[in-house]
C-alpha atoms as a PDB file:
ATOM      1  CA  UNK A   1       0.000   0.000   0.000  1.00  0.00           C
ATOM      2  CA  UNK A   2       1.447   3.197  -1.183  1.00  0.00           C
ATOM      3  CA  UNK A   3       1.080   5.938   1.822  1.00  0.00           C
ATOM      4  CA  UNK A   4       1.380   9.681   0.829  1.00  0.00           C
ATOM      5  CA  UNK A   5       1.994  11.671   3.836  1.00  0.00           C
ATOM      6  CA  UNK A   6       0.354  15.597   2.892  1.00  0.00           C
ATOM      7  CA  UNK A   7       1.656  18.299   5.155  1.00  0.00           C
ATOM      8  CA  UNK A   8      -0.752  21.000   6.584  1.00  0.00           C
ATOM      9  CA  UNK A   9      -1.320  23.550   3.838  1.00  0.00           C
ATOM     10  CA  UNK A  10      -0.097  21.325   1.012  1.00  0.00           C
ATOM     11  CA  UNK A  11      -1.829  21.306  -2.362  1.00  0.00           C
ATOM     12  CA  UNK A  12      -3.592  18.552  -3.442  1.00  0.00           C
ATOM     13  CA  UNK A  13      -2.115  18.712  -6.874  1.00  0.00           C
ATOM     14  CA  UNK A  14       1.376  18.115  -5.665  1.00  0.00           C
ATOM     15  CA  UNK A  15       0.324  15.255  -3.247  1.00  0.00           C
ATOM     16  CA  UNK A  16      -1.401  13.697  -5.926  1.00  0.00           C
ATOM     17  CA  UNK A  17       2.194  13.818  -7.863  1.00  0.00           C
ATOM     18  CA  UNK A  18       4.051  12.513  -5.475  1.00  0.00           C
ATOM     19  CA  UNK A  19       1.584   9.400  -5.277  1.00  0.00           C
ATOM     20  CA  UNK A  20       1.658   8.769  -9.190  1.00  0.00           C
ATOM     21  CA  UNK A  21       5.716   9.247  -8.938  1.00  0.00           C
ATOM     22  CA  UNK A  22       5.713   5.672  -5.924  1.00  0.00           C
ATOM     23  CA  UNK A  23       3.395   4.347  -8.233  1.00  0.00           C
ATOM     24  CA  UNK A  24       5.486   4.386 -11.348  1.00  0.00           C
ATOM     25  CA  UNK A  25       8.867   3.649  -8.905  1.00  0.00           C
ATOM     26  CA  UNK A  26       6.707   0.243  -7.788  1.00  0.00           C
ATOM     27  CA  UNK A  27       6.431  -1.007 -11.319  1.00  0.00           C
ATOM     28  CA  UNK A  28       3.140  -2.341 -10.848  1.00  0.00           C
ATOM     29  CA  UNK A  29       1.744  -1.272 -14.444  1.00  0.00           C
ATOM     30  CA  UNK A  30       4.683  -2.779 -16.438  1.00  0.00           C
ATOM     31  CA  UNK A  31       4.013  -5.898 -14.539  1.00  0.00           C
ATOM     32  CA  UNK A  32       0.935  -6.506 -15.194  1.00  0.00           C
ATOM     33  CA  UNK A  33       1.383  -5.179 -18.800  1.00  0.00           C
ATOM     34  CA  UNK A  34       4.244  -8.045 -18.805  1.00  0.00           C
ATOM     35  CA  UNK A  35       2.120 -10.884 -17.387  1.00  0.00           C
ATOM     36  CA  UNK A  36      -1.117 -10.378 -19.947  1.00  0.00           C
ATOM     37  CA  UNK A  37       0.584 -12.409 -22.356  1.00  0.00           C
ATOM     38  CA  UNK A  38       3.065 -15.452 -22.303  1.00  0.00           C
ATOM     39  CA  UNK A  39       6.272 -15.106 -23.621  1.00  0.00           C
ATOM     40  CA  UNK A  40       8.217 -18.783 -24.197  1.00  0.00           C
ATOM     41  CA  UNK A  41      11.359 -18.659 -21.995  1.00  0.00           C
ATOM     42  CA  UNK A  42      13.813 -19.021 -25.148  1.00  0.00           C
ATOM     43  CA  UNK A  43      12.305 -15.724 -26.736  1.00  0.00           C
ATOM     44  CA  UNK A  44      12.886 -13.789 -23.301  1.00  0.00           C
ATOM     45  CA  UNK A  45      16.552 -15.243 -23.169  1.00  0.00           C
ATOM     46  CA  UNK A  46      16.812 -14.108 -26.640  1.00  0.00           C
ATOM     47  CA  UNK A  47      15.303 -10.257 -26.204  1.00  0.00           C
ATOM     48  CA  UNK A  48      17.745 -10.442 -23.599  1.00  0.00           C
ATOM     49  CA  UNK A  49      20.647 -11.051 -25.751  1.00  0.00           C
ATOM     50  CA  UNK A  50      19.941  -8.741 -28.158  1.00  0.00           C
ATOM     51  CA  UNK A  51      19.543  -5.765 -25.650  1.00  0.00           C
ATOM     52  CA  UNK A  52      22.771  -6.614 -24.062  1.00  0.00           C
ATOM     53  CA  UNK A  53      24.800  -6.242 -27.544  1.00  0.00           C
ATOM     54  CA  UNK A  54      22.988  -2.973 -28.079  1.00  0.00           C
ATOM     55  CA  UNK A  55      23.697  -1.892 -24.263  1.00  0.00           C
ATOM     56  CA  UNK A  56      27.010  -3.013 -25.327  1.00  0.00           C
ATOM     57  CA  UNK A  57      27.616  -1.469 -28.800  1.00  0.00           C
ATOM     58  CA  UNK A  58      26.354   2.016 -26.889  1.00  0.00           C
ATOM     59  CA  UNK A  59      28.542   2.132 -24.408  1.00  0.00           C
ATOM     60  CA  UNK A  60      31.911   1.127 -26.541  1.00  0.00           C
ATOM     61  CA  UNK A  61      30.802   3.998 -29.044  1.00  0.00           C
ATOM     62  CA  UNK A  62      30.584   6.323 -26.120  1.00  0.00           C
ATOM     63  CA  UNK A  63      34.522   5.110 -25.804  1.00  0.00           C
END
């Protein structure tokens, strides 16, 4: 449970910020996003690869 503690005089604007900003930080939406479809293990492992060259490639060009 995400708790949003508002101090006296506070707007409810900027509470109402700070809750969406723990929400995004507890990744809830991008899990459930990842779990409404099944994805065969040997695709994942495969994604995985390819992000790691790019990650890779990025950082050596940055070199």
């Amino acid at each position: 449970m995400i708790i949003v503690p508002v101090k006296e005089g506070e707007n409810i604007e900027r509470a109402l910020k700070k809750f969406k900003r723990k929400f995004e930080k507890t990744g809830t939406v991008k899990e459930l996003r990842r779990r409404q479809a099944f994805h065969k293990p040997s695709v994942v492992k495969r994604e995985q690869r390819v992000h790691a060259v790019y990650i890779q490639k990025m950082q050596l060009s940055e070199e």
